[in-house]
N, C-alpha and C. Protein backbone atom coordinates (compact mmCIF):
# COMPACT_ATOMS: atom_id res chain seq x y z
N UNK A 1 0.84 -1.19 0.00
CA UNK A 1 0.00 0.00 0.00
C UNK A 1 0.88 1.24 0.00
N UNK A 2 0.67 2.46 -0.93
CA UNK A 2 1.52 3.59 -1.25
C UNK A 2 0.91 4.39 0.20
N UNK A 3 2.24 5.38 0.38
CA UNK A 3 1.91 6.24 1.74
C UNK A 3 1.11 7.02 1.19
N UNK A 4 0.76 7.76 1.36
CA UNK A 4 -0.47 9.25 1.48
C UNK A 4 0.46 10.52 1.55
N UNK A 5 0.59 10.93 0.59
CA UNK A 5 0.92 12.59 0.71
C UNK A 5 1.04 13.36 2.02
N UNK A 6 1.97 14.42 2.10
CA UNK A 6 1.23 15.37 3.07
C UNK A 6 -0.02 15.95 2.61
N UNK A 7 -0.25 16.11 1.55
CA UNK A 7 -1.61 17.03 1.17
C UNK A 7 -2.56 16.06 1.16
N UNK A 8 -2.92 14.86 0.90
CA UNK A 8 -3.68 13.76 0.85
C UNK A 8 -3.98 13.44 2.64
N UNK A 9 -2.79 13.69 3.33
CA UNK A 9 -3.20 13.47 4.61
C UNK A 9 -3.86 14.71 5.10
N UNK A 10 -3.46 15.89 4.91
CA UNK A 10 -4.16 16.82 5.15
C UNK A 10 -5.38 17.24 4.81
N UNK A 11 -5.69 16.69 4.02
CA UNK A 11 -7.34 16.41 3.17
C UNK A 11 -8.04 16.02 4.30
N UNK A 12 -7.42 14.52 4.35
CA UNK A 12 -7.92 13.67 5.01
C UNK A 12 -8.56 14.26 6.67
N UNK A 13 -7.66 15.35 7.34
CA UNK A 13 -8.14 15.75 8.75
C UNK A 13 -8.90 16.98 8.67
N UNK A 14 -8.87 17.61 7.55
CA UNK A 14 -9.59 18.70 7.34
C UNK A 14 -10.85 18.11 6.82
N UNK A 15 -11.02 17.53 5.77
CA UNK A 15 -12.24 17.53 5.68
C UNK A 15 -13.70 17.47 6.50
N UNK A 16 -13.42 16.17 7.46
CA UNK A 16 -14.49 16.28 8.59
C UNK A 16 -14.64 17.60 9.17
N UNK A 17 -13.63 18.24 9.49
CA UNK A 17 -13.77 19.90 10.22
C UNK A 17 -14.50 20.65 9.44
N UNK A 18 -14.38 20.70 7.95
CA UNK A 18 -14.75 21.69 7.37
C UNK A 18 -16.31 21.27 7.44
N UNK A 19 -16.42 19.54 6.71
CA UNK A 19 -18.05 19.36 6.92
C UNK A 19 -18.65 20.01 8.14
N UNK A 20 -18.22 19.80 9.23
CA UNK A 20 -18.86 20.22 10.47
C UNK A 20 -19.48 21.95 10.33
N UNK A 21 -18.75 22.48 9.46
CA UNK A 21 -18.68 24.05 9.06
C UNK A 21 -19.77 24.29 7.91
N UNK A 22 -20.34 23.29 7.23
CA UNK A 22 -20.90 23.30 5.67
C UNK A 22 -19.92 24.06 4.67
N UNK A 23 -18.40 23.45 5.24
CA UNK A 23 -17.22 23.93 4.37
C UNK A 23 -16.92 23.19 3.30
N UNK A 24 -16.25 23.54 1.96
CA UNK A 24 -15.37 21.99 1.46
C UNK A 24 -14.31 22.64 0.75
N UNK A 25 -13.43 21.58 0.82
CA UNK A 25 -11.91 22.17 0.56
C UNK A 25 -11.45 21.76 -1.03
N UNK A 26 -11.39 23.46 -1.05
CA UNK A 26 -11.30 23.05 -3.25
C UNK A 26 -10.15 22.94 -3.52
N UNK A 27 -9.04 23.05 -2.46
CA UNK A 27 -7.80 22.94 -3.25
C UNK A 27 -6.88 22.79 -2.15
N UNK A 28 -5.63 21.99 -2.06
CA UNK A 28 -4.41 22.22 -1.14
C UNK A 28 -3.51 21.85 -1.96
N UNK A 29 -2.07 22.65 -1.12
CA UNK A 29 -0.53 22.17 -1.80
C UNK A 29 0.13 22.43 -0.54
N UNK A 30 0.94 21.86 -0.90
CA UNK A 30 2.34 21.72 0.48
C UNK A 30 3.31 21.49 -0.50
N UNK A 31 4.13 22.59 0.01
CA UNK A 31 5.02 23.49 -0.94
C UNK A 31 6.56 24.32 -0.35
N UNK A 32 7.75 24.23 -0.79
CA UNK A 32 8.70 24.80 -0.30
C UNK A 32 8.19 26.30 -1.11
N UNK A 33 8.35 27.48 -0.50
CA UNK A 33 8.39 28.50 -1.17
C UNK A 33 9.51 29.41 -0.56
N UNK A 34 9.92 30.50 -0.71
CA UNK A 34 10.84 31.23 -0.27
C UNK A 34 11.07 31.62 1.11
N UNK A 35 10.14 31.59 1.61
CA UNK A 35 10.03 31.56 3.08
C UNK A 35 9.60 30.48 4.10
N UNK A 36 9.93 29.29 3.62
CA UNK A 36 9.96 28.31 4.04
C UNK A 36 9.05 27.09 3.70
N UNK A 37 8.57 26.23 4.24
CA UNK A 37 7.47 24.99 3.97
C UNK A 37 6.23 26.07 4.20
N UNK A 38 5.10 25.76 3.11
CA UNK A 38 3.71 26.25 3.44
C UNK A 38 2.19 25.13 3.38
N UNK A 39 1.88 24.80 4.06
CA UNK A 39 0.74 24.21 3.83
C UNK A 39 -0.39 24.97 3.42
N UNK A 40 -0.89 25.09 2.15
CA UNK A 40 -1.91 26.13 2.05
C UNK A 40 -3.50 25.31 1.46
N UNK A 41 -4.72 25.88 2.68
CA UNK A 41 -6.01 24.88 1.88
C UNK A 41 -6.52 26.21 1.34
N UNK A 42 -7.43 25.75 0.70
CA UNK A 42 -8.35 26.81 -0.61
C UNK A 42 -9.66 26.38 0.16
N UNK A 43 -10.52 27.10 0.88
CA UNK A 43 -12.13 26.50 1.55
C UNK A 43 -13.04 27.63 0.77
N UNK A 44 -14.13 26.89 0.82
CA UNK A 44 -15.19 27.74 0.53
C UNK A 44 -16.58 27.32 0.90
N UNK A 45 -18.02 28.10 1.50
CA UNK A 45 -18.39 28.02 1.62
C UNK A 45 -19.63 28.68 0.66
N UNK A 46 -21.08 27.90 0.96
CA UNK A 46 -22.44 28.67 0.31
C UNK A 46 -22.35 30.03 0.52
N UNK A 47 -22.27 31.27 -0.54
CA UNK A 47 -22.22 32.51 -0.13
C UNK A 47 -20.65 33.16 0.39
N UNK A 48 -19.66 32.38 0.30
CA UNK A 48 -18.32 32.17 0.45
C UNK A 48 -17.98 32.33 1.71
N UNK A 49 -16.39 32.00 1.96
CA UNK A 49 -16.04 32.53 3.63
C UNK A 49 -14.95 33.56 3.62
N UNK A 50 -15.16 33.81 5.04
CA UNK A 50 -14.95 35.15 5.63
C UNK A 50 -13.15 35.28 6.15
N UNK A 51 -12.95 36.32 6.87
CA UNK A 51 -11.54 35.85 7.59
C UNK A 51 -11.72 35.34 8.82
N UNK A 52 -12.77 35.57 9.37
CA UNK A 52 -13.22 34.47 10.27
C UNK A 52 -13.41 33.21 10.28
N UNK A 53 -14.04 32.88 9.00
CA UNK A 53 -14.10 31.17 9.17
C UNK A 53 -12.46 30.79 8.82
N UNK A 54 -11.87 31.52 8.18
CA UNK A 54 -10.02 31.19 7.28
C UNK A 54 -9.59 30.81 8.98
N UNK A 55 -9.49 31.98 9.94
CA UNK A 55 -8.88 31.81 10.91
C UNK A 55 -9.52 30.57 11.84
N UNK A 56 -10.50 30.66 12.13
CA UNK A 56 -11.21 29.31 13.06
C UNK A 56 -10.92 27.63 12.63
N UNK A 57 -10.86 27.66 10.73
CA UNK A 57 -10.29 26.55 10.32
C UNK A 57 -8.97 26.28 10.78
N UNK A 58 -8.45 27.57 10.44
CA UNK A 58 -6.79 27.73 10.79
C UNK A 58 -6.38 26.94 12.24
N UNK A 59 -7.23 27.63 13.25
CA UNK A 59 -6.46 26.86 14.47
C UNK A 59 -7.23 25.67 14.79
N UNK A 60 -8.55 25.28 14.14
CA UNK A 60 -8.55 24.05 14.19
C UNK A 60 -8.01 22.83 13.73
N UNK A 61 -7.53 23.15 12.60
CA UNK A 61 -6.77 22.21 11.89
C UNK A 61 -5.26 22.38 12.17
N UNK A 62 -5.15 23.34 12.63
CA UNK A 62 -3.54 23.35 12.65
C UNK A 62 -3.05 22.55 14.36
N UNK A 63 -4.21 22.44 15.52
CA UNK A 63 -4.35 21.57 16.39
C UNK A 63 -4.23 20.04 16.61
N UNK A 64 -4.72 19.73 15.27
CA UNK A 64 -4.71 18.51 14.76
C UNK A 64 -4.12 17.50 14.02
N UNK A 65 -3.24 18.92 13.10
CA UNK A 65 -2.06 18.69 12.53
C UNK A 65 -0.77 18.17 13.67
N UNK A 66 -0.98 18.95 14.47
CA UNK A 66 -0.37 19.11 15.64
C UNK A 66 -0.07 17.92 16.30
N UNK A 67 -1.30 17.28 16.21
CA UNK A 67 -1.47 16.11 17.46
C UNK A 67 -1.11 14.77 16.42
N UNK A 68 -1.72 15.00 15.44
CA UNK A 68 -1.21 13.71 14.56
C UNK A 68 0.37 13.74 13.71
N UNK A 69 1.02 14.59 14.49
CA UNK A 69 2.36 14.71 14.24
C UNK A 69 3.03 15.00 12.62
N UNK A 70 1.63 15.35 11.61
CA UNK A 70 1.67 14.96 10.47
C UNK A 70 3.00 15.48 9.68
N UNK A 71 3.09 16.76 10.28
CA UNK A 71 4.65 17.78 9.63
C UNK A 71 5.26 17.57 10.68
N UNK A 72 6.68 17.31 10.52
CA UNK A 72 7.63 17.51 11.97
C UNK A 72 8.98 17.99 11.25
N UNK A 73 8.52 19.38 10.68
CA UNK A 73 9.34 20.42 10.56
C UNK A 73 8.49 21.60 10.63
N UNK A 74 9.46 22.76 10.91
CA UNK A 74 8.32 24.51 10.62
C UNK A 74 7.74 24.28 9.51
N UNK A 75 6.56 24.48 9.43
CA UNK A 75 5.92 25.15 8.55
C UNK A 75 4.96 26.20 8.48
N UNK A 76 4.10 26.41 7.50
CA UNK A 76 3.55 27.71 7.69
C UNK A 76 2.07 27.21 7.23
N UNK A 77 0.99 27.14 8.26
CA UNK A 77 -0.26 26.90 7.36
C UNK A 77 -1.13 27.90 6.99
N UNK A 78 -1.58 28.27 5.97
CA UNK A 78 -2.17 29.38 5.47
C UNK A 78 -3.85 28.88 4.63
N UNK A 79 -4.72 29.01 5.23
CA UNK A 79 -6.22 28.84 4.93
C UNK A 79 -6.51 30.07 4.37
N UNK A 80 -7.84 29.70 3.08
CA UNK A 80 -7.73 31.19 2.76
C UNK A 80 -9.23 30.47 1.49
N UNK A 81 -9.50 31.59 1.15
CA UNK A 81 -10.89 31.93 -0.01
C UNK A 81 -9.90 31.11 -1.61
N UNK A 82 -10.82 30.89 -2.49
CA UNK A 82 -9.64 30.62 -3.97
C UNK A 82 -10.12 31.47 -4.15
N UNK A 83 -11.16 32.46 -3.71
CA UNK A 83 -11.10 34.24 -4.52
C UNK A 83 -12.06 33.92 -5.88
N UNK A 84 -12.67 34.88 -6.56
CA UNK A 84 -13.74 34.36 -7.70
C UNK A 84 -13.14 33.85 -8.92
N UNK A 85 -11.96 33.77 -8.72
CA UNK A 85 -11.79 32.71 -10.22
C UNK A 85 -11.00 31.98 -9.51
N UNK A 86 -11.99 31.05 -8.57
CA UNK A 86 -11.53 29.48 -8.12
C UNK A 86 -11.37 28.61 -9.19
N UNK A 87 -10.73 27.58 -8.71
CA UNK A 87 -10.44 26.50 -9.34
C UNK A 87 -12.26 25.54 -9.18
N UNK A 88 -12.13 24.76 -10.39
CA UNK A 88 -13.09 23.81 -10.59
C UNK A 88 -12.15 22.12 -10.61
N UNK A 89 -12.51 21.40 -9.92
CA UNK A 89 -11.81 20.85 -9.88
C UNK A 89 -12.56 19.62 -9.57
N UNK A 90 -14.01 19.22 -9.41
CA UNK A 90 -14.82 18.29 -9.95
C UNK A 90 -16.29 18.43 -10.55
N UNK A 91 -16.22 17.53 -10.91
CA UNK A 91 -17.80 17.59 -11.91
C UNK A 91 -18.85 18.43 -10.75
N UNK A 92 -18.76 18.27 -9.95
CA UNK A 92 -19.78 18.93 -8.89
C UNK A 92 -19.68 20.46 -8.46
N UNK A 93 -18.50 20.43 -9.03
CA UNK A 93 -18.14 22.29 -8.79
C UNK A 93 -19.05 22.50 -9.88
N UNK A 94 -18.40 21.89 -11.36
CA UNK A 94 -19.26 22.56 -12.47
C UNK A 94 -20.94 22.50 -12.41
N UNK A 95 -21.78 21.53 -11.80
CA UNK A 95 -22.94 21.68 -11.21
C UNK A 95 -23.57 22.85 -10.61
N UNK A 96 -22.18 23.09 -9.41
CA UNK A 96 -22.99 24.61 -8.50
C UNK A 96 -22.48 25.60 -9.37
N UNK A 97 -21.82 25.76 -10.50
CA UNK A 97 -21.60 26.70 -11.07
C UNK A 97 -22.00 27.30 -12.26
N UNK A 98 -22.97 26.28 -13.04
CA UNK A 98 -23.86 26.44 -14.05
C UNK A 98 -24.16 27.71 -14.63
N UNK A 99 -23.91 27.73 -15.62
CA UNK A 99 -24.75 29.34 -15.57
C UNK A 99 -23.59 30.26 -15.86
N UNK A 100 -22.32 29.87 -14.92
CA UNK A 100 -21.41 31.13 -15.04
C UNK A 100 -20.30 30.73 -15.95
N UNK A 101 -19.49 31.74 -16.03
CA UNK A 101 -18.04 31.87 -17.18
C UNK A 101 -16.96 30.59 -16.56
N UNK A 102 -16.51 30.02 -17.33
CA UNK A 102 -14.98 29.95 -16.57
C UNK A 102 -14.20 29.46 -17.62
N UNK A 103 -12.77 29.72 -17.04
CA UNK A 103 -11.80 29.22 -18.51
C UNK A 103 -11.32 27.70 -18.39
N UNK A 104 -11.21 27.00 -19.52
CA UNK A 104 -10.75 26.00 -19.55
C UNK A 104 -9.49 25.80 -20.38
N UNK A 105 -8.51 24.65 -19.58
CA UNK A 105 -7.51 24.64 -20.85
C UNK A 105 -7.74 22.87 -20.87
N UNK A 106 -7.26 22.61 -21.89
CA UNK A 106 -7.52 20.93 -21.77
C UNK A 106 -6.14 20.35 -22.20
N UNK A 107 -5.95 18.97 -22.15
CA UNK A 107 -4.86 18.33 -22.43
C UNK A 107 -4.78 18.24 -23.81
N UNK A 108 -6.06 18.12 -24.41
CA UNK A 108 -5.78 18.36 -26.05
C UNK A 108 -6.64 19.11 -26.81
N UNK A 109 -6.29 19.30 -28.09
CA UNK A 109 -7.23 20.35 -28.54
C UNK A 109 -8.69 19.85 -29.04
N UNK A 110 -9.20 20.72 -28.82
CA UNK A 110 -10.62 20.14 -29.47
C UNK A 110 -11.57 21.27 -30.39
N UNK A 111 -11.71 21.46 -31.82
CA UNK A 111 -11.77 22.21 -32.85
C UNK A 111 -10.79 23.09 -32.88
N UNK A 112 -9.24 22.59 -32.90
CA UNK A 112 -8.27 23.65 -33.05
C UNK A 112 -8.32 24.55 -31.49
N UNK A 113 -8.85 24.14 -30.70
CA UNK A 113 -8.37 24.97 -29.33
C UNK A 113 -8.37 24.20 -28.34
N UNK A 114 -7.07 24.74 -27.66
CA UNK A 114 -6.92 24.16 -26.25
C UNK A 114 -7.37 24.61 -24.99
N UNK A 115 -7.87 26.03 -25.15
CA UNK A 115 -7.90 26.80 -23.77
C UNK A 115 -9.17 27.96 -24.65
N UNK A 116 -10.12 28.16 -23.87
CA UNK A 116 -11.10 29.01 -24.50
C UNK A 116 -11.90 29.29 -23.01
N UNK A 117 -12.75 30.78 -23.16
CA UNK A 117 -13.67 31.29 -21.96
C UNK A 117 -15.01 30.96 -22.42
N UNK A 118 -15.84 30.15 -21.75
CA UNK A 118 -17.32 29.87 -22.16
C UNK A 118 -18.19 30.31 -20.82
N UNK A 119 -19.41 29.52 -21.13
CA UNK A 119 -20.57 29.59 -20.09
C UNK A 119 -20.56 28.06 -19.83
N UNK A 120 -20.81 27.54 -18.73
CA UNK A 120 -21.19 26.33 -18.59
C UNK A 120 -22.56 26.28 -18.34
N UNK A 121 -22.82 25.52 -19.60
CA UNK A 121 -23.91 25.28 -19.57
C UNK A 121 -25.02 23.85 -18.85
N UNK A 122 -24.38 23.10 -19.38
CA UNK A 122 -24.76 21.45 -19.24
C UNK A 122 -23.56 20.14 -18.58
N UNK A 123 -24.35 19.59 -17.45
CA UNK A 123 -23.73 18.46 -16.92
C UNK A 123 -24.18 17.50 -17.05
N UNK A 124 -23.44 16.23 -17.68
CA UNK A 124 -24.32 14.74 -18.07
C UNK A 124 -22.89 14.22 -17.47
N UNK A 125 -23.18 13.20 -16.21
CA UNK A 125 -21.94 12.12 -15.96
C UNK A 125 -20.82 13.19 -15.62
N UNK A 126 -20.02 12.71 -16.36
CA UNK A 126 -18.60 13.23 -16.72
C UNK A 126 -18.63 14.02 -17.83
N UNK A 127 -19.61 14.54 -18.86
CA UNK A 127 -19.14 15.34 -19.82
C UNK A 127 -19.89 16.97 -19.33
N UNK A 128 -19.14 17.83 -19.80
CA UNK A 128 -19.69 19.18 -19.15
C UNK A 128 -20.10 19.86 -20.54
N UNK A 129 -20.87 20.67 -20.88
CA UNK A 129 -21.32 21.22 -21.94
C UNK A 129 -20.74 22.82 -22.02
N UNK A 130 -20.54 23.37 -22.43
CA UNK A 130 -20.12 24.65 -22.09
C UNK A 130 -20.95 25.37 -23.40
N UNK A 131 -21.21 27.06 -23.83
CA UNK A 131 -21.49 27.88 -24.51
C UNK A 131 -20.19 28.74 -24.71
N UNK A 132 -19.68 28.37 -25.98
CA UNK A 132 -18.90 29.32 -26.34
C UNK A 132 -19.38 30.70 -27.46
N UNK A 133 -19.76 31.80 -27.39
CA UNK A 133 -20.12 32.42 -28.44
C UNK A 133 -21.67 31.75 -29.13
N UNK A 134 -22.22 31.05 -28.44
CA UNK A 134 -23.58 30.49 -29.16
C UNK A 134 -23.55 29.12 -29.42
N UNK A 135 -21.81 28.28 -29.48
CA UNK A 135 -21.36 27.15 -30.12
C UNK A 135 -21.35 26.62 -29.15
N UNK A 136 -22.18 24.94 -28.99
CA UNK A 136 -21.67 24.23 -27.72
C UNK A 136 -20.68 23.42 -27.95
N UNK A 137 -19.70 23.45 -27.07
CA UNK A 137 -18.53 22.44 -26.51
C UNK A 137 -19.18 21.20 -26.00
N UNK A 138 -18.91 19.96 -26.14
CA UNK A 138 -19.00 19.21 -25.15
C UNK A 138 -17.33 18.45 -25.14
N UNK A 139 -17.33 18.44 -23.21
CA UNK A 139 -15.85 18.09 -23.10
C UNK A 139 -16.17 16.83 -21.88
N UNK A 140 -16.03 16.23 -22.23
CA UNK A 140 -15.30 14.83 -20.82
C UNK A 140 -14.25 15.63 -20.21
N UNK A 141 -15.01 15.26 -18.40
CA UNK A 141 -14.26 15.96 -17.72
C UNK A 141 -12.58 15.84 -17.77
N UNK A 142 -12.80 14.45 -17.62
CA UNK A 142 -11.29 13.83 -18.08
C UNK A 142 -10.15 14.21 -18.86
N UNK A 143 -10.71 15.28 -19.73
CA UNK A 143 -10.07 16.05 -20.89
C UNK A 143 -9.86 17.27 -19.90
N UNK A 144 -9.82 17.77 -19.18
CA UNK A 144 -9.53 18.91 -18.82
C UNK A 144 -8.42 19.17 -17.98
N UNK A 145 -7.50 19.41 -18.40
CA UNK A 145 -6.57 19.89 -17.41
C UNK A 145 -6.29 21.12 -16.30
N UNK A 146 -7.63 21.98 -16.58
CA UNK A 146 -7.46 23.07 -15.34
C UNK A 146 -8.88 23.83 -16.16
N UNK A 147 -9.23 24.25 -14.55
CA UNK A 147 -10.66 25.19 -14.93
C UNK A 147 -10.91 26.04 -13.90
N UNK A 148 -11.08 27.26 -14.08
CA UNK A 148 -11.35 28.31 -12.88
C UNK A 148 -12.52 28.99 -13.58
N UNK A 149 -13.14 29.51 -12.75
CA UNK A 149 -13.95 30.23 -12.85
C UNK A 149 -13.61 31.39 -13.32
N UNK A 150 -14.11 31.92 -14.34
CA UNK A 150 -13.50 33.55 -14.93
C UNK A 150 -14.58 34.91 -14.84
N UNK A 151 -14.07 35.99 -14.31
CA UNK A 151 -14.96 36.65 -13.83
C UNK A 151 -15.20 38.02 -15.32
N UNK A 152 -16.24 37.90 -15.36
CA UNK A 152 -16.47 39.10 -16.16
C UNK A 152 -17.23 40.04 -16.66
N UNK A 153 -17.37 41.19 -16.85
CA UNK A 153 -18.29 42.21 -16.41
C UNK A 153 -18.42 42.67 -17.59
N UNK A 154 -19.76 42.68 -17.39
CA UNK A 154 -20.76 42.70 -18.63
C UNK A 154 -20.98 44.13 -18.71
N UNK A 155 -21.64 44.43 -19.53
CA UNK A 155 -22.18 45.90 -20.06
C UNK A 155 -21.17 47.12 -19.95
């Protein structure tokens, strides 16, 4: 059996916390950066969260981190919003997000493009439908190599 990541383990103790919150965690990395080791989660909530909930996750999880000995070097844990052009990062994001913009790039091209801004329109399974310009996309999620939400202001 393969070990578990630090970020896979850190999933793993955050998540129950955040459920307890009606939180869920769209993104983590554990990361050398210039100022040392950072553990950083991406949370978000219905109606998004605050610096209050960032901080309350913060010392709850970082308690726990604590106790399950998971890092045993400094590091730095940093909780925080992914801000409006979050990452999408399962079929169920693209669900609550229907309706709105976001960019996609994919692993391969599909009508001569790899990366284009649409509407998401439609979810079946695994394939997501998007509106590009009037033209629908349909992409298997599987094909996608990165998707954020793209913010943009109309009129």
């Amino acid at each position: 059996m393969s070990k578990l990541t630090i970020e896979e383990e850190a999933a793993k103790i955050a998540t129950p916390i955040l459920d307890s919150y009606n939180m869920e965690l769209v993104d983590i990395e554990y990361r050398r950066e210039h100022g040392g080791w950072i553990l950083r989660l991406y949370i978000d909530k219905e109606g998004g969260v605050t610096l209050d909930d960032c901080g309350m996750i913060s010392r709850e999880l970082g308690t726990v981190i604590e106790v399950e000995e998971l890092i045993n070097h400094h590091y730095n844990l940093e909780v925080s919003s992914p801000g409006i052009t979050r990452p999408l990062k399962k079929v169920s994001d693209f669900v609550r997000f229907k309706g709105q913009y976001a960019k996609i790039k994919l692993y391969e091209a599909i009508n001569g493009e790899k990366s284009f801004v649409a509407i998401i329109k439609d979810i079946n399974n695994e394939e997501i439908c998007f509106d590009k310009d009037g033209k629908e996309i349909k992409v298997a999620s599987s094909a996608i190599a990165k998707a954020n939400l793209e913010f943009i202001q109309e009129g």
